[in-house]
PDB file of N, CA and C in Angstrom:
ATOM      1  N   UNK A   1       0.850  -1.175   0.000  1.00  0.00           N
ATOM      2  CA  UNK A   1       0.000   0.000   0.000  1.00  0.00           C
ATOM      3  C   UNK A   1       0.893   1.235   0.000  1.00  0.00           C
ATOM      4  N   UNK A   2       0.703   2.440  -1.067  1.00  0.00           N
ATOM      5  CA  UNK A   2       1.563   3.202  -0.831  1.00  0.00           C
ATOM      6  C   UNK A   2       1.422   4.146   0.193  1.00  0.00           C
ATOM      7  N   UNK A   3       2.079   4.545   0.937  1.00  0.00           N
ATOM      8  CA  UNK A   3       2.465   5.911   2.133  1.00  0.00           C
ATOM      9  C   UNK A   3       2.672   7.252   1.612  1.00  0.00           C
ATOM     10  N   UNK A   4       1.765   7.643   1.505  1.00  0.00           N
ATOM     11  CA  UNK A   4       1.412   9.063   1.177  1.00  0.00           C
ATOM     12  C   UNK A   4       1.585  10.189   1.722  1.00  0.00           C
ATOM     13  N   UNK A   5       1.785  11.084   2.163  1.00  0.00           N
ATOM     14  CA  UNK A   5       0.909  12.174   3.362  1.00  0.00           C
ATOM     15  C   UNK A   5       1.193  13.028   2.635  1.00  0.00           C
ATOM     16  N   UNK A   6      -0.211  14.309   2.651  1.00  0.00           N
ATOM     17  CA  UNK A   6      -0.763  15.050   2.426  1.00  0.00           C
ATOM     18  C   UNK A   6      -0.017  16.188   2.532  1.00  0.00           C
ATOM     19  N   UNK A   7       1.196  17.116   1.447  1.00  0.00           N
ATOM     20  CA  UNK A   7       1.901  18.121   1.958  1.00  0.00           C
ATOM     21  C   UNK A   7       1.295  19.169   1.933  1.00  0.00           C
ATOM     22  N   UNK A   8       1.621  20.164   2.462  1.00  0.00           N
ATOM     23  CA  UNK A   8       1.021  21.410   3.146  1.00  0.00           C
ATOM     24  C   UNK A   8       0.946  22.033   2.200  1.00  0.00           C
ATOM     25  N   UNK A   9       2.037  22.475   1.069  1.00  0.00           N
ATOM     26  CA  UNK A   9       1.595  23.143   0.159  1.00  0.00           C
ATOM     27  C   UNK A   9       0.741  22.583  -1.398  1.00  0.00           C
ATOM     28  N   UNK A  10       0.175  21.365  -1.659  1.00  0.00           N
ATOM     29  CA  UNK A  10      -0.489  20.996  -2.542  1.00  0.00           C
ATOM     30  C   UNK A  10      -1.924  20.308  -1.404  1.00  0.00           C
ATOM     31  N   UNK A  11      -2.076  20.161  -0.249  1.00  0.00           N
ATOM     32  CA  UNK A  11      -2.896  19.678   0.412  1.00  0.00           C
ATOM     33  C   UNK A  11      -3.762  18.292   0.251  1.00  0.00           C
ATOM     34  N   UNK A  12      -4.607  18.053   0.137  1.00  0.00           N
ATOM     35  CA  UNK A  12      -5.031  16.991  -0.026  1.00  0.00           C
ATOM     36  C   UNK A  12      -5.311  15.884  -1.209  1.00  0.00           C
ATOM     37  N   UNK A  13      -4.806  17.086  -2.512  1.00  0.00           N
ATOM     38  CA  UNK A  13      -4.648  16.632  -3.649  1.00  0.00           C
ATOM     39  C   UNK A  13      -3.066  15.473  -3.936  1.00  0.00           C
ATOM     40  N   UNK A  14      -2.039  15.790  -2.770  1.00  0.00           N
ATOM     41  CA  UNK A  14      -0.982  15.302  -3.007  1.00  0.00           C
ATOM     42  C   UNK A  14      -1.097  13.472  -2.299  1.00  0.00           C
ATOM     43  N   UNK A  15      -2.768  13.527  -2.146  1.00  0.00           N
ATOM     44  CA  UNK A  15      -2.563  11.939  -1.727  1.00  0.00           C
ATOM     45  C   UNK A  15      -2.848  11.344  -3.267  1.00  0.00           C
ATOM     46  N   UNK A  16      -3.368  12.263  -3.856  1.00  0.00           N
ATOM     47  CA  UNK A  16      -3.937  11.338  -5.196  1.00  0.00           C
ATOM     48  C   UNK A  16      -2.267  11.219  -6.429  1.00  0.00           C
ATOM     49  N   UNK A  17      -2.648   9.770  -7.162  1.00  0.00           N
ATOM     50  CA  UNK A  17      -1.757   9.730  -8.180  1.00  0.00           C
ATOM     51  C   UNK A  17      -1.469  11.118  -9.393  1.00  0.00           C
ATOM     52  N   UNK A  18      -0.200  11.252  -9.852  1.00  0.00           N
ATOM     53  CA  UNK A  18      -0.078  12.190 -10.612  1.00  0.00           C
ATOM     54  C   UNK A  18      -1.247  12.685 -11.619  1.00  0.00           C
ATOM     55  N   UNK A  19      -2.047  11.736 -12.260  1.00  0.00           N
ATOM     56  CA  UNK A  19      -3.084  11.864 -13.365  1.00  0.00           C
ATOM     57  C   UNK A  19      -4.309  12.550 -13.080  1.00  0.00           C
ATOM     58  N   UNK A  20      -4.546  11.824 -11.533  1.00  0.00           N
ATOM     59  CA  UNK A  20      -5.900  11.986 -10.980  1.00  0.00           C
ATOM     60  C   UNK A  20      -5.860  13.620 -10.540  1.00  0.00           C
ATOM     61  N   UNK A  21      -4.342  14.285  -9.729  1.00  0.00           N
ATOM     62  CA  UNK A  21      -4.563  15.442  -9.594  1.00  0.00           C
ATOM     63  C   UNK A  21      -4.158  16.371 -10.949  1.00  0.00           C
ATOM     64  N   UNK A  22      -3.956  15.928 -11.829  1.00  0.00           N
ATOM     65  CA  UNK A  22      -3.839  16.182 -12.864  1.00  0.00           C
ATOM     66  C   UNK A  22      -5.062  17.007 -13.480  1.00  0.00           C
ATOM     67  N   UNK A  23      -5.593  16.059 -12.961  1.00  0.00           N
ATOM     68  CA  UNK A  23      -7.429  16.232 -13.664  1.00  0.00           C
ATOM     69  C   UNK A  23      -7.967  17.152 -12.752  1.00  0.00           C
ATOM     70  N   UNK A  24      -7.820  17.051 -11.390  1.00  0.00           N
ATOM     71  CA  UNK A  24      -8.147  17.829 -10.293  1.00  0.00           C
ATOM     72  C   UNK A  24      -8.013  19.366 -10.624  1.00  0.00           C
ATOM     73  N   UNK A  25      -6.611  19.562 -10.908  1.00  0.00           N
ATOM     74  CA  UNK A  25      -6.116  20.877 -11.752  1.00  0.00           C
ATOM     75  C   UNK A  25      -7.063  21.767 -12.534  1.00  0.00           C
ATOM     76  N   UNK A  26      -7.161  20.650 -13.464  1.00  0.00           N
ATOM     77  CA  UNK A  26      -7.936  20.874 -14.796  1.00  0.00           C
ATOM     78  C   UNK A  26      -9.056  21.217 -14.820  1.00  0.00           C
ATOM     79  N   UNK A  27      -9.794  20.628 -13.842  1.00  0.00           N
ATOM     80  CA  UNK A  27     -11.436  20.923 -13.362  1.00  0.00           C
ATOM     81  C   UNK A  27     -11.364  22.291 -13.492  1.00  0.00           C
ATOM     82  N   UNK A  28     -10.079  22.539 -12.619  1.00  0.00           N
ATOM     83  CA  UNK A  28     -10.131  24.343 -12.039  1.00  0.00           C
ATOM     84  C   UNK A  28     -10.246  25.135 -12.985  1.00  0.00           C
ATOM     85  N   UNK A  29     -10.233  24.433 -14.266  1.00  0.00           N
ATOM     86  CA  UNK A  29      -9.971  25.761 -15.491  1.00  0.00           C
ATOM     87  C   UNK A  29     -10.980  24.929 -16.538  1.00  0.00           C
ATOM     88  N   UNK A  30     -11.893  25.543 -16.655  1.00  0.00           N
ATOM     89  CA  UNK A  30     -12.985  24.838 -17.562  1.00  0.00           C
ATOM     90  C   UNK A  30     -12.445  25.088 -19.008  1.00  0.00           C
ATOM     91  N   UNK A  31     -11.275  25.651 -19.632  1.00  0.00           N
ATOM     92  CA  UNK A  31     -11.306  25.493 -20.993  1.00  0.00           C
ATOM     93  C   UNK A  31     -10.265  25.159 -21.424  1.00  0.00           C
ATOM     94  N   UNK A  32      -9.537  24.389 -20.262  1.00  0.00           N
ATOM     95  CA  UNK A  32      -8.508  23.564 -20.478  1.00  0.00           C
ATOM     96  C   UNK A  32      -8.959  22.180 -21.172  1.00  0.00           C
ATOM     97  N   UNK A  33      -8.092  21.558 -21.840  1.00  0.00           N
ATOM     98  CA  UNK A  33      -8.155  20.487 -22.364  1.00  0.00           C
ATOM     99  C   UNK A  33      -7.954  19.034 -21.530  1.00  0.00           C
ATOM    100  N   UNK A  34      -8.755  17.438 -21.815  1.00  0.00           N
ATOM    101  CA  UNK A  34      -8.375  16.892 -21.043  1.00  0.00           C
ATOM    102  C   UNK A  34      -6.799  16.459 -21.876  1.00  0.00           C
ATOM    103  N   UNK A  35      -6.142  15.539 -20.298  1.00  0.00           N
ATOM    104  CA  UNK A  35      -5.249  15.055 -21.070  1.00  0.00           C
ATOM    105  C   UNK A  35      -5.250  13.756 -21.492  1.00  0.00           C
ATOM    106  N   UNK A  36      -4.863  13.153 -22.500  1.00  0.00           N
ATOM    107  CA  UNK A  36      -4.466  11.693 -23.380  1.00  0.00           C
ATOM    108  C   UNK A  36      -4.626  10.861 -22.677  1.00  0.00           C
ATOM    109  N   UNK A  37      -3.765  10.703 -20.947  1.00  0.00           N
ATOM    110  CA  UNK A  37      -4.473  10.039 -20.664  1.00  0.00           C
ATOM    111  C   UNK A  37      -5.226   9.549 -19.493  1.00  0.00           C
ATOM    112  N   UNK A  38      -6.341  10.299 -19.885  1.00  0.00           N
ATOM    113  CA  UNK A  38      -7.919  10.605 -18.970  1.00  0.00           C
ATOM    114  C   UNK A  38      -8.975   9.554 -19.774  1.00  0.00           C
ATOM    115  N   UNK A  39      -7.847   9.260 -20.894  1.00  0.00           N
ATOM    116  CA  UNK A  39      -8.994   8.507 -21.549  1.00  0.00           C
ATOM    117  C   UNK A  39      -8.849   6.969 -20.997  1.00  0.00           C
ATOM    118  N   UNK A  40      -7.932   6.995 -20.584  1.00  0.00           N
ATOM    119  CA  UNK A  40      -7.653   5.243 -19.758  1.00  0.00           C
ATOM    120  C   UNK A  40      -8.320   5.176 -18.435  1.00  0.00           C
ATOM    121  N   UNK A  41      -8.923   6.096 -17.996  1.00  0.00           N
ATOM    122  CA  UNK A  41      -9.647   5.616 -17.204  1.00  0.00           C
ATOM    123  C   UNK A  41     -10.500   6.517 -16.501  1.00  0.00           C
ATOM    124  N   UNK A  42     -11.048   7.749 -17.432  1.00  0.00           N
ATOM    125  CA  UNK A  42     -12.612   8.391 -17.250  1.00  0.00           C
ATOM    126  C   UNK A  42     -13.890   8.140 -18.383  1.00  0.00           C
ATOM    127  N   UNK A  43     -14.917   7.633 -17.628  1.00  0.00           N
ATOM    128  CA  UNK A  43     -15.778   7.427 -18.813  1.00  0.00           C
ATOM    129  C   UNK A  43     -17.173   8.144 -18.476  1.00  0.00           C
ATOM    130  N   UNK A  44     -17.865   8.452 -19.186  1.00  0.00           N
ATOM    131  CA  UNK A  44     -19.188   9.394 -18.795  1.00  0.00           C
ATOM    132  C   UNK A  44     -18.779   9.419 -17.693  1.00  0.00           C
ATOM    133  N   UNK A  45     -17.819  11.073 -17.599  1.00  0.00           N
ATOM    134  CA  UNK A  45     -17.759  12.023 -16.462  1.00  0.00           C
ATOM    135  C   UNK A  45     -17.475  11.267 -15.156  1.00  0.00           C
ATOM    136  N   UNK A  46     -17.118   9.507 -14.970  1.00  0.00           N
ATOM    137  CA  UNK A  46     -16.548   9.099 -13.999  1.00  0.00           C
ATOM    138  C   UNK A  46     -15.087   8.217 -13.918  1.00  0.00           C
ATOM    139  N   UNK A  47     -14.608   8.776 -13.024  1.00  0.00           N
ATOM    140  CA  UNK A  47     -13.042   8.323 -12.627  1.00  0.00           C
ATOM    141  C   UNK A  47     -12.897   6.901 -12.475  1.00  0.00           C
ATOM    142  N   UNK A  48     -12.178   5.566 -12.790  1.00  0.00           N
ATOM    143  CA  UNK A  48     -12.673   4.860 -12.514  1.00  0.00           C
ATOM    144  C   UNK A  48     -11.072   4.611 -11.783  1.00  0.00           C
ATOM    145  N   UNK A  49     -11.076   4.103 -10.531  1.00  0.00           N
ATOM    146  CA  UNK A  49      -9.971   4.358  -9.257  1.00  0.00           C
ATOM    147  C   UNK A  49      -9.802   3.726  -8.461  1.00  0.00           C
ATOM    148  N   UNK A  50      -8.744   3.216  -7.707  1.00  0.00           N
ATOM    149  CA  UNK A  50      -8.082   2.507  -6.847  1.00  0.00           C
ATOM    150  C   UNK A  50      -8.093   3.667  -5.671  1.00  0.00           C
ATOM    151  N   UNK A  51      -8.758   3.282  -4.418  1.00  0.00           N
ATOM    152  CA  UNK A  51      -8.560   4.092  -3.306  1.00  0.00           C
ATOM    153  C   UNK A  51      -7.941   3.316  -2.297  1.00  0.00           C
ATOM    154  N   UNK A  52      -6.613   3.378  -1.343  1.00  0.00           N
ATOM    155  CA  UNK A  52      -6.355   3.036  -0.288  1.00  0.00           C
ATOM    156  C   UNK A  52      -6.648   3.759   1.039  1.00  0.00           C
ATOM    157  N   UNK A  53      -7.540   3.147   2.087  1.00  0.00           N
ATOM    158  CA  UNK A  53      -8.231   3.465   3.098  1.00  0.00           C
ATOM    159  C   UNK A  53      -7.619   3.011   4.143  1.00  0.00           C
ATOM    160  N   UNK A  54      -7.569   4.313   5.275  1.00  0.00           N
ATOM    161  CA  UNK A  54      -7.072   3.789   6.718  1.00  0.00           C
ATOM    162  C   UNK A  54      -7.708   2.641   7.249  1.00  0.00           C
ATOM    163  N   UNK A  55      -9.241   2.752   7.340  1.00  0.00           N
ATOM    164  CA  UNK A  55      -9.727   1.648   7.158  1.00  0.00           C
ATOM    165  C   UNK A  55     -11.261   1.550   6.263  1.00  0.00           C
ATOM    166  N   UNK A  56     -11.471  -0.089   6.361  1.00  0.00           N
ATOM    167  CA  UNK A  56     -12.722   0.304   5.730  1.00  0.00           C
ATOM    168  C   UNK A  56     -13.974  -0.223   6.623  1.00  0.00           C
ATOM    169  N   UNK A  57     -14.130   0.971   7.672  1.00  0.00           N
ATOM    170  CA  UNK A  57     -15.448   0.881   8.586  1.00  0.00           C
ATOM    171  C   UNK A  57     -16.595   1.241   7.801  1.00  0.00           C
ATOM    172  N   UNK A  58     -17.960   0.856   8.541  1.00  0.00           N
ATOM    173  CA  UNK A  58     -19.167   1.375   7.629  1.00  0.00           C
ATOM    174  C   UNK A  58     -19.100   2.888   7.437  1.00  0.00           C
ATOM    175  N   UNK A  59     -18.631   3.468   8.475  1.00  0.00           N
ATOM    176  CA  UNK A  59     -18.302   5.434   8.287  1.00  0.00           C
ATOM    177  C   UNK A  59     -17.613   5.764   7.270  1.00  0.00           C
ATOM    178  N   UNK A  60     -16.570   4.849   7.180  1.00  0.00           N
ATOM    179  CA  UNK A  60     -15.344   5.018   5.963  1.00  0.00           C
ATOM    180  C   UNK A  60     -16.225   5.004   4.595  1.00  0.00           C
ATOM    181  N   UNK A  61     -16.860   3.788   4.511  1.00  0.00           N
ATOM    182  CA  UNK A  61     -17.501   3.196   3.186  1.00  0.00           C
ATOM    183  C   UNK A  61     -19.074   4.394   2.644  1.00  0.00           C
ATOM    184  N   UNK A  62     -19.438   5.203   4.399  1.00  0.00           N
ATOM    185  CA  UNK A  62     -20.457   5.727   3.836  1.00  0.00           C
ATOM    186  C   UNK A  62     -20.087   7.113   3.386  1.00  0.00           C
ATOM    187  N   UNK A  63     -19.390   7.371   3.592  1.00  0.00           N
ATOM    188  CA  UNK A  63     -18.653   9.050   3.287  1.00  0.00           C
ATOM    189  C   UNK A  63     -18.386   8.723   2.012  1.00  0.00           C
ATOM    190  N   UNK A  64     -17.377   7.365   1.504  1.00  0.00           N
ATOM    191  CA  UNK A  64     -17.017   7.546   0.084  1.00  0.00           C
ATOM    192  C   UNK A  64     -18.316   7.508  -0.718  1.00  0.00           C
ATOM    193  N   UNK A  65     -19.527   6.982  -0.276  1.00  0.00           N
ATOM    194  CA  UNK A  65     -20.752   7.008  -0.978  1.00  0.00           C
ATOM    195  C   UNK A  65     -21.279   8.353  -0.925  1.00  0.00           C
ATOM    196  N   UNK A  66     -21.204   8.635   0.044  1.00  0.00           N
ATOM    197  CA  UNK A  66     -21.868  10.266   0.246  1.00  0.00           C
ATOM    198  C   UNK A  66     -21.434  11.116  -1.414  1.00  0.00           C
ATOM    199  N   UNK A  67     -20.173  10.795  -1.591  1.00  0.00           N
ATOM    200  CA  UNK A  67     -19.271  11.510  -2.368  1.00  0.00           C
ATOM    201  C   UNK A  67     -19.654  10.973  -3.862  1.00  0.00           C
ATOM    202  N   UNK A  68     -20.767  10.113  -3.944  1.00  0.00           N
ATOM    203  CA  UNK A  68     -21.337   9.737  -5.376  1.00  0.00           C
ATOM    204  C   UNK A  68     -20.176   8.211  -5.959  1.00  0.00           C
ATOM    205  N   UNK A  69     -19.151   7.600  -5.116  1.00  0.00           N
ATOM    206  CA  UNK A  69     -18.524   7.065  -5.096  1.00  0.00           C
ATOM    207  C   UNK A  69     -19.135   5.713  -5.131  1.00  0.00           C
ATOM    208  N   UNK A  70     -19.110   4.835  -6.540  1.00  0.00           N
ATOM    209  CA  UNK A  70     -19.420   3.334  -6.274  1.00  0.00           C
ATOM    210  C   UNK A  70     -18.210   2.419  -6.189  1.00  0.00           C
ATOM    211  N   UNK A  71     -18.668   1.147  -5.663  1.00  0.00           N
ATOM    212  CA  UNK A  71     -17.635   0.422  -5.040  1.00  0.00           C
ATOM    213  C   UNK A  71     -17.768  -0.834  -6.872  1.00  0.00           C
ATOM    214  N   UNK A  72     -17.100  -0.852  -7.134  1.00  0.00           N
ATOM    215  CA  UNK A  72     -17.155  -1.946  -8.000  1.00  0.00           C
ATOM    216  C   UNK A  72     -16.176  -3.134  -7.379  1.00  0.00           C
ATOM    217  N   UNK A  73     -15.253  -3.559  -6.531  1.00  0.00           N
ATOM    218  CA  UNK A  73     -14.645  -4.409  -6.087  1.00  0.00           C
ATOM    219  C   UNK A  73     -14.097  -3.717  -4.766  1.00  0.00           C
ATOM    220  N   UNK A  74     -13.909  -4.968  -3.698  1.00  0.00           N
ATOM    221  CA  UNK A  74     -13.405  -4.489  -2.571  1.00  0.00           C
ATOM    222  C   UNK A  74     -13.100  -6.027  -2.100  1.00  0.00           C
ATOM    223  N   UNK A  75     -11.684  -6.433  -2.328  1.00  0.00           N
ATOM    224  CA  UNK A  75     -10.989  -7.160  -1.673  1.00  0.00           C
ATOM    225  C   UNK A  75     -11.005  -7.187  -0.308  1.00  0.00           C
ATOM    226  N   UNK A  76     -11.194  -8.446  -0.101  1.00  0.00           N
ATOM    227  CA  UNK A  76     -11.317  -8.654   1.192  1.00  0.00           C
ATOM    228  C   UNK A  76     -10.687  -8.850   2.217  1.00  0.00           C
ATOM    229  N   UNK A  77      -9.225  -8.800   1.393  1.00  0.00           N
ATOM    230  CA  UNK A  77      -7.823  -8.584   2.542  1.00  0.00           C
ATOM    231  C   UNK A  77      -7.429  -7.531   1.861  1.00  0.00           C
ATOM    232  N   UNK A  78      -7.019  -6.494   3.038  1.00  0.00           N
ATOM    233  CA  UNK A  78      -6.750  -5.156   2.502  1.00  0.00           C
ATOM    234  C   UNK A  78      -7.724  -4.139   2.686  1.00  0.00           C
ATOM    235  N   UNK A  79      -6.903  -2.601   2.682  1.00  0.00           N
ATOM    236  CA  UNK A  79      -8.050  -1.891   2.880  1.00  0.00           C
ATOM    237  C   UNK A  79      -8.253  -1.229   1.820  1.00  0.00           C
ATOM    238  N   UNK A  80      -8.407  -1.714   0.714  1.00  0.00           N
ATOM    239  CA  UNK A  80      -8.492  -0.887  -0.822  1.00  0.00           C
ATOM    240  C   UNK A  80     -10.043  -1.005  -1.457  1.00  0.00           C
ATOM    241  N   UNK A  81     -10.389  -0.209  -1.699  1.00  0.00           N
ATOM    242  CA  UNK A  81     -11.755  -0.264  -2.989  1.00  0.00           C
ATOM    243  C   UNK A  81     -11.201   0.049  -4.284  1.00  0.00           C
ATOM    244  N   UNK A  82     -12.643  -0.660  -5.003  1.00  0.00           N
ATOM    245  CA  UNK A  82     -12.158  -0.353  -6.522  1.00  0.00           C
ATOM    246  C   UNK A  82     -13.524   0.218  -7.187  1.00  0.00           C
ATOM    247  N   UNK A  83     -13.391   1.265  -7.740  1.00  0.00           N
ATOM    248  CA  UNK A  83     -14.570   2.079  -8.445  1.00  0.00           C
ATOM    249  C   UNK A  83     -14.918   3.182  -9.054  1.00  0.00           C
ATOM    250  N   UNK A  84     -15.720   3.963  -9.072  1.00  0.00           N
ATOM    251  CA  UNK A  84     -16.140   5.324  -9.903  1.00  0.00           C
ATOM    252  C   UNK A  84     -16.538   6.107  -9.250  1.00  0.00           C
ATOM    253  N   UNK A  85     -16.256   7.138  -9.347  1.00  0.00           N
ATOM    254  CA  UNK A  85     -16.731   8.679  -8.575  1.00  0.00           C
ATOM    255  C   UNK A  85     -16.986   9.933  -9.473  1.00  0.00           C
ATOM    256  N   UNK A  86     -17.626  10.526  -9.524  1.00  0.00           N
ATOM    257  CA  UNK A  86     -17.546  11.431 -10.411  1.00  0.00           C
ATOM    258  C   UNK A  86     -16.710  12.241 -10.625  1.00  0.00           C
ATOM    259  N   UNK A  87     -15.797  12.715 -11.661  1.00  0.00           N
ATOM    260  CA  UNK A  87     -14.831  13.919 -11.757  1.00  0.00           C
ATOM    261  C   UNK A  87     -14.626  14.654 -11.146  1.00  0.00           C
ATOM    262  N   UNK A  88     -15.736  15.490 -10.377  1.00  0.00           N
ATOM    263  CA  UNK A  88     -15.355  16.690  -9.936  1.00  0.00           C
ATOM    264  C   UNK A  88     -15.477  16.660  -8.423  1.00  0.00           C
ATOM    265  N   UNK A  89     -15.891  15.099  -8.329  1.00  0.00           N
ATOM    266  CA  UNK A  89     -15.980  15.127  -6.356  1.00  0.00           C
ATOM    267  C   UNK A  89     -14.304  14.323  -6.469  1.00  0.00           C
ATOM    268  N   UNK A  90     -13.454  14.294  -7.187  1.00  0.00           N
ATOM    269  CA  UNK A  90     -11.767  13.920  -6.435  1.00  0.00           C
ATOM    270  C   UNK A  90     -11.374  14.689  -5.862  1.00  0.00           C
ATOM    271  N   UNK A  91     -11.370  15.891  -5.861  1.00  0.00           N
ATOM    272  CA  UNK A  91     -10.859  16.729  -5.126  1.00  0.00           C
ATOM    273  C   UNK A  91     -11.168  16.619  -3.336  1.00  0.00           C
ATOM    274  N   UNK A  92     -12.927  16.595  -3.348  1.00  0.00           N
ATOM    275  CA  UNK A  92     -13.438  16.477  -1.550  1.00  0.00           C
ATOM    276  C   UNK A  92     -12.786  14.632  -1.518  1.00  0.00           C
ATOM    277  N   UNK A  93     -12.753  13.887  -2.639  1.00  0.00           N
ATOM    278  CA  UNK A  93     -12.468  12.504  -2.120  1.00  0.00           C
ATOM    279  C   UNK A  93     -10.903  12.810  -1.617  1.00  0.00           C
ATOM    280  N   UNK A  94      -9.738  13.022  -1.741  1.00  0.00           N
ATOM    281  CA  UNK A  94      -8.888  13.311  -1.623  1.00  0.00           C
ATOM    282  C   UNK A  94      -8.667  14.383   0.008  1.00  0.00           C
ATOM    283  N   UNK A  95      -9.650  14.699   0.520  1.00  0.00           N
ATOM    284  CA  UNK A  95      -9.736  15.412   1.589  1.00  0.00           C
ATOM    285  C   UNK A  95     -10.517  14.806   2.381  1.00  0.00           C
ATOM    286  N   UNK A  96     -11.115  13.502   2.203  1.00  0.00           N
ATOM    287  CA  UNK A  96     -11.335  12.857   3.217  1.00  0.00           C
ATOM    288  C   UNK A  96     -10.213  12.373   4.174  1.00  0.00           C
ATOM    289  N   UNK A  97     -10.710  12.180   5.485  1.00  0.00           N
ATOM    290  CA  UNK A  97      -9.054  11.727   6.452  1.00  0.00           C
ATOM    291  C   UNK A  97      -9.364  10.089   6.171  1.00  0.00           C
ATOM    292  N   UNK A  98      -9.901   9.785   6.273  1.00  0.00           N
ATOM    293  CA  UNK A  98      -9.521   8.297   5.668  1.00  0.00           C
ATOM    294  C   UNK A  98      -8.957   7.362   4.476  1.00  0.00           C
ATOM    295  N   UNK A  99      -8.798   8.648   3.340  1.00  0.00           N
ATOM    296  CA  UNK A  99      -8.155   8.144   1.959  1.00  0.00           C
ATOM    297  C   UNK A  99      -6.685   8.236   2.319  1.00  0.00           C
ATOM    298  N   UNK A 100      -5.642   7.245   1.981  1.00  0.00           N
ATOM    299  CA  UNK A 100      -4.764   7.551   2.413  1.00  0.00           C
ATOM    300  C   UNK A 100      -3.594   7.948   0.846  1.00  0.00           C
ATOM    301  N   UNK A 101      -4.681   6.951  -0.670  1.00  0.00           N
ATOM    302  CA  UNK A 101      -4.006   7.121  -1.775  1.00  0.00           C
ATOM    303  C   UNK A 101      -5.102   6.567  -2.773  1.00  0.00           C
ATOM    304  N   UNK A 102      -5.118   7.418  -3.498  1.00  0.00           N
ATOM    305  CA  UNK A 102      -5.565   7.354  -5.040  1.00  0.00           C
ATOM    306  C   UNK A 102      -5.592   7.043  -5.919  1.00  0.00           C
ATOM    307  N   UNK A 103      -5.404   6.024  -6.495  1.00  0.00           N
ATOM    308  CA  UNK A 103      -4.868   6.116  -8.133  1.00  0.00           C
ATOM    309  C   UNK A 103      -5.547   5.957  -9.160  1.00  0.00           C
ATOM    310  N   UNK A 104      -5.635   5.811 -10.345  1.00  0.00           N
ATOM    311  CA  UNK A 104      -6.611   5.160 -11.679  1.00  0.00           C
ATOM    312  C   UNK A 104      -6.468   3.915 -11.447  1.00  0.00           C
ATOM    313  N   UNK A 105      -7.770   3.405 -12.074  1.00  0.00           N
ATOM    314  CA  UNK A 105      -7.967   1.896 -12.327  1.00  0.00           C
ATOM    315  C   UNK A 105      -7.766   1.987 -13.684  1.00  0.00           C
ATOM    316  N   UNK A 106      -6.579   1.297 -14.303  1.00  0.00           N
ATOM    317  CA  UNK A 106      -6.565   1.519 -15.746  1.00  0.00           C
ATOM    318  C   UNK A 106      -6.730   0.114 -16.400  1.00  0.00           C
ATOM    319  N   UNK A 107      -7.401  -0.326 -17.498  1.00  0.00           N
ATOM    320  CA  UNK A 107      -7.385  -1.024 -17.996  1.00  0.00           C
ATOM    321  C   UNK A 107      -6.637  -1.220 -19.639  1.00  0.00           C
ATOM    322  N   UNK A 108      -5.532  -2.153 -19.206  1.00  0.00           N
ATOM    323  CA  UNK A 108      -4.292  -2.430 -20.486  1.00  0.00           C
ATOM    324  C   UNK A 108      -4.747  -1.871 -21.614  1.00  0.00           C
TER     325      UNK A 108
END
């Protein structure tokens, strides 16, 4: 699981993988372009993502739902989910205290 923490000057965006805050960025400027590759793993307007969790209590699991966040896989050793969130909630997902890392779910 990777070890992350959250630096002070990029904040909660610096738990997510390079791409994901990439996109995070990008949100910020609506006439920016996406990049190349957003296409490996956003589809109708959702992220599709690897989250590592401090843990995964029902509080943990209901906040990432709160956040429009579906679970498409969740191994059962480990504290990782696998799923979709919408684009523009990575940013509050990334500022939850229980995400500890981010990444795309990319498919080859």
């Amino acid at each position: 699981m990777p070890r992350v923490e959250a630096d002070a000057r990029r904040g909660p965006v610096a738990k997510l993988h390079p791409s994901l805050a990439a996109l995070v960025e990008r949100l910020k400027k609506p006439w920016s372009r996406p990049a190349p590759e957003e296409a490996k793993f956003v589809r109708n307007g959702k992220a599709e993502i690897q989250v590592w969790l401090k843990d995964t209590s029902p509080a943990t699991l209901a906040a990432l739902q709160k956040l429009g966040f579906e679970v498409v896989a969740r191994p059962a050793s480990g504290r990782v989910v696998i799923g979709r969130i919408p684009i523009e909630k990575l940013g509050a997902l990334a500022a939850l205290e229980a995400v500890v890392y981010g990444a795309p779910q990319t498919t080859a």
